[in-house]
Protein backbone atom coordinates (compact mmCIF):
# COMPACT_ATOMS: atom_id res chain seq x y z
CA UNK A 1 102.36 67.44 -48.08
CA UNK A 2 99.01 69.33 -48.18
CA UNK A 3 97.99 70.73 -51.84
CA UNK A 4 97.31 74.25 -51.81
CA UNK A 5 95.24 74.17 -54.98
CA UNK A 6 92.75 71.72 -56.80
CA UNK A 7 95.00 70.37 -59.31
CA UNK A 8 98.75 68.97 -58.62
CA UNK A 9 101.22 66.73 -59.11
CA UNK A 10 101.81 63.89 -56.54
CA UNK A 11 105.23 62.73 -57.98
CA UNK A 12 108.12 64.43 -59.14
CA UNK A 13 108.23 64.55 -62.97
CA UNK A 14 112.02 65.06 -62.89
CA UNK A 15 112.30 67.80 -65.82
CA UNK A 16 115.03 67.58 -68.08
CA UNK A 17 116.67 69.08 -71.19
CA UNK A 18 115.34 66.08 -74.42
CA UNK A 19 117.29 64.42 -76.16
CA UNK A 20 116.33 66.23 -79.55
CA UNK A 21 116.79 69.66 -79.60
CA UNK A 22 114.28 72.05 -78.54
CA UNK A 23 112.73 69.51 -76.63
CA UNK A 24 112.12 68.52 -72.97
CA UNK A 25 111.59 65.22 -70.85
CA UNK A 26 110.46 64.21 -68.12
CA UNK A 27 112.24 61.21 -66.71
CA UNK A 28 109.72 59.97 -63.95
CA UNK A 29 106.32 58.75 -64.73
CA UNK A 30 104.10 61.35 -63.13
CA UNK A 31 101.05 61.17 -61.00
CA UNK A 32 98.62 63.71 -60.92
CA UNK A 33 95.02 65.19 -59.45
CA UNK A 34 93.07 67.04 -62.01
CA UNK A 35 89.62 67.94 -61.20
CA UNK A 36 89.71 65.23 -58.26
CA UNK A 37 90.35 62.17 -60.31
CA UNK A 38 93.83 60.85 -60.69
CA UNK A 39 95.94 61.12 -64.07
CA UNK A 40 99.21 58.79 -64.88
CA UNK A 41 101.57 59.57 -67.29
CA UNK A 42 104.39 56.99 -68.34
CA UNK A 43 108.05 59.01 -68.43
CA UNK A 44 108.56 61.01 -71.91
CA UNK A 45 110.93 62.15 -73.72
CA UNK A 46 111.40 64.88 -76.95
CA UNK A 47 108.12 67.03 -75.53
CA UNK A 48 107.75 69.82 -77.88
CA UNK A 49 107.29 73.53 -76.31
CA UNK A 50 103.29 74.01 -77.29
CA UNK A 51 101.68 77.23 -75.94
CA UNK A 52 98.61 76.35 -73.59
CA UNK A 53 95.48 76.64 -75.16
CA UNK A 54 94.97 80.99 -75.36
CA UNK A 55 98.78 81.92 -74.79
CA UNK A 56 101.52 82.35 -76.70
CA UNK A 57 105.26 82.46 -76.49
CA UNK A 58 107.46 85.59 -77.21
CA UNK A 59 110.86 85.09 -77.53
CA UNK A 60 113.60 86.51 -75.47
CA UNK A 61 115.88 89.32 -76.52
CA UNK A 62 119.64 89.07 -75.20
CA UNK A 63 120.09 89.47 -71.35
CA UNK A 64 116.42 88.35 -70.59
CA UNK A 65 114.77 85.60 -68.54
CA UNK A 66 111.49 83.48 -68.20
CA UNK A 67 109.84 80.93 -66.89
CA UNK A 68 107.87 78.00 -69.08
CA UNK A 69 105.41 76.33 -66.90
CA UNK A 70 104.44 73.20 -67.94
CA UNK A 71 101.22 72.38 -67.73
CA UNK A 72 99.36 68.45 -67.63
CA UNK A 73 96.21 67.61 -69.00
CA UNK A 74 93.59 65.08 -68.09
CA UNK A 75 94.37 63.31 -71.40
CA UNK A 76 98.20 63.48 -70.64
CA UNK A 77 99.28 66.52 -72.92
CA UNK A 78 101.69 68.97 -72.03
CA UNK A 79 102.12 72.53 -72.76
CA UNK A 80 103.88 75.62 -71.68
CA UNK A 81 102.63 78.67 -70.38
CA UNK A 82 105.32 81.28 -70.27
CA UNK A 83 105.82 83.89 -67.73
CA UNK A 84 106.36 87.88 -68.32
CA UNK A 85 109.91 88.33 -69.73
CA UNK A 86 111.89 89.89 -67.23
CA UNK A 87 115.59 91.08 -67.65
CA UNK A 88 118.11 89.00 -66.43
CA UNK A 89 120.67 89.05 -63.36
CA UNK A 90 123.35 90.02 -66.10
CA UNK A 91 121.35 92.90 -67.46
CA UNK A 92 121.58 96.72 -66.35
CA UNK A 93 118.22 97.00 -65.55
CA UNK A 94 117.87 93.86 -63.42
CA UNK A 95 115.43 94.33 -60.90
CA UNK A 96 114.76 90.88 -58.46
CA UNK A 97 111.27 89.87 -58.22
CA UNK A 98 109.23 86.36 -58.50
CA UNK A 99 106.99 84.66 -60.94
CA UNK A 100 103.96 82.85 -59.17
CA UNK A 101 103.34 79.32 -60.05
CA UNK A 102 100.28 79.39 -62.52
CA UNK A 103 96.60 77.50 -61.93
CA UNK A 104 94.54 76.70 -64.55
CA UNK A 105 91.34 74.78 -64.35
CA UNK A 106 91.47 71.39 -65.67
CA UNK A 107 95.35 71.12 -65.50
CA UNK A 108 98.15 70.17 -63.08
CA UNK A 109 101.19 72.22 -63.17
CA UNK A 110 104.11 69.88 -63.00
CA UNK A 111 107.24 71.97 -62.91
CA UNK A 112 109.24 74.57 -65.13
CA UNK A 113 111.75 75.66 -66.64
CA UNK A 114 113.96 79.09 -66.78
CA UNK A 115 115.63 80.43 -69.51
CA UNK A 116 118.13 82.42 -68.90
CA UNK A 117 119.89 84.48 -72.38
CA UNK A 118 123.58 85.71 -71.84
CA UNK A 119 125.77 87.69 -73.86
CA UNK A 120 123.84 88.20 -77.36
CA UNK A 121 122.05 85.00 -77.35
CA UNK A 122 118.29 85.02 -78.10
CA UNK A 123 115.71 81.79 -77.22
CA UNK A 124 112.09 81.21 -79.26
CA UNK A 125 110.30 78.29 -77.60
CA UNK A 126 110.41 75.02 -80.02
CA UNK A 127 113.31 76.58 -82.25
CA UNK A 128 116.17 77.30 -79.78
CA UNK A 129 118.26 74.53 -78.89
CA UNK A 130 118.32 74.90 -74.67
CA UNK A 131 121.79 73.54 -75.23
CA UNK A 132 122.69 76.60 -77.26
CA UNK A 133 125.63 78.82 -76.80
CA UNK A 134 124.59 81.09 -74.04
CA UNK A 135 121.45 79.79 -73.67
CA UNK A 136 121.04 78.97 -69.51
CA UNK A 137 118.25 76.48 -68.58
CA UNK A 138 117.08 75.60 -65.39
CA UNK A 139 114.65 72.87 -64.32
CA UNK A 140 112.30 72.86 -61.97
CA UNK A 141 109.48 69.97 -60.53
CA UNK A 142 106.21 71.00 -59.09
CA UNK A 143 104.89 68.83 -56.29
CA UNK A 144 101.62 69.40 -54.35
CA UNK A 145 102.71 72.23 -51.82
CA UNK A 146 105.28 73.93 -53.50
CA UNK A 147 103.14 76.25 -55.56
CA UNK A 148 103.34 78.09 -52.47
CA UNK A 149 107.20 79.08 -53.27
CA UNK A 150 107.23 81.35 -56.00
CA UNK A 151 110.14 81.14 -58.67
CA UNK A 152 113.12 84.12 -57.88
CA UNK A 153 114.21 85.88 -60.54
């Protein structure tokens, strides 16, 4: 397993749906390299959606799809950076691409996860239960080399 950036995760965080709404986990502690020193974090649960320091969310419209990376600080905070909005494999202007995994000095990107909106459903980060009605979410764990795979869309 050979990093292909500075920061990374060395552990699976093992990304899940929270138990509150609106919320995510992540069931495995999580070990990290930020900046060349090692960070721990004990397992979590009920982890708010924040917006990484200078981004901000925008919610999706029916038929869309994202990707919320989440982000690991030195001091063990996580946040989210979201990806474009693209429309989604249901939609009639579904085009395939990728979203690249994100770097961001002075933080370890530890996984994601996609949104996917069907029928007339909607999502805003923090407010939308991901167990909603139509509401599809996906989980993914970063690990060292797999910022090398993007994320299909």
């Amino acid at each position: 397993m050979t990093p292909t950036r500075d920061n990374y995760a060395l552990t699976s965080a093992g990304i899940a749906e929270g138990t509150n709404a609106n919320t995510i986990l992540h069931a495995n502690p999580i070990t990290a390299v930020i900046e060349g020193r090692t960070v721990y974090k004990a397992a979590a649960d009920n982890i708010a959606f924040a917006a990484h320091p200078g981004t901000t969310f925008t919610t999706l419209a029916a038929l869309q799809t994202c990707a919320f990376f989440h982000m690991l600080s030195p001091a063990g905070a996580i946040t989210q950076i979201q990806s474009a909005v693209k429309p989604s494999s249901l939609a009639s202007t579904y085009t395939p691409g990728v979203w690249e995994w994100p770097a961001r000095e002075g933080f370890a990107c530890i996984g994601a996860t996609v949104i996917r909106t069907d029928g007339s459903a909607t999502f805003t980060a923090g407010s939308t239960d991901l167990g909603a009605t139509n509401v599809v979410d996906t989980h993914l764990n970063a690990v060292a080399s797999v910022h090398s795979m993007p994320i299909a869309y």
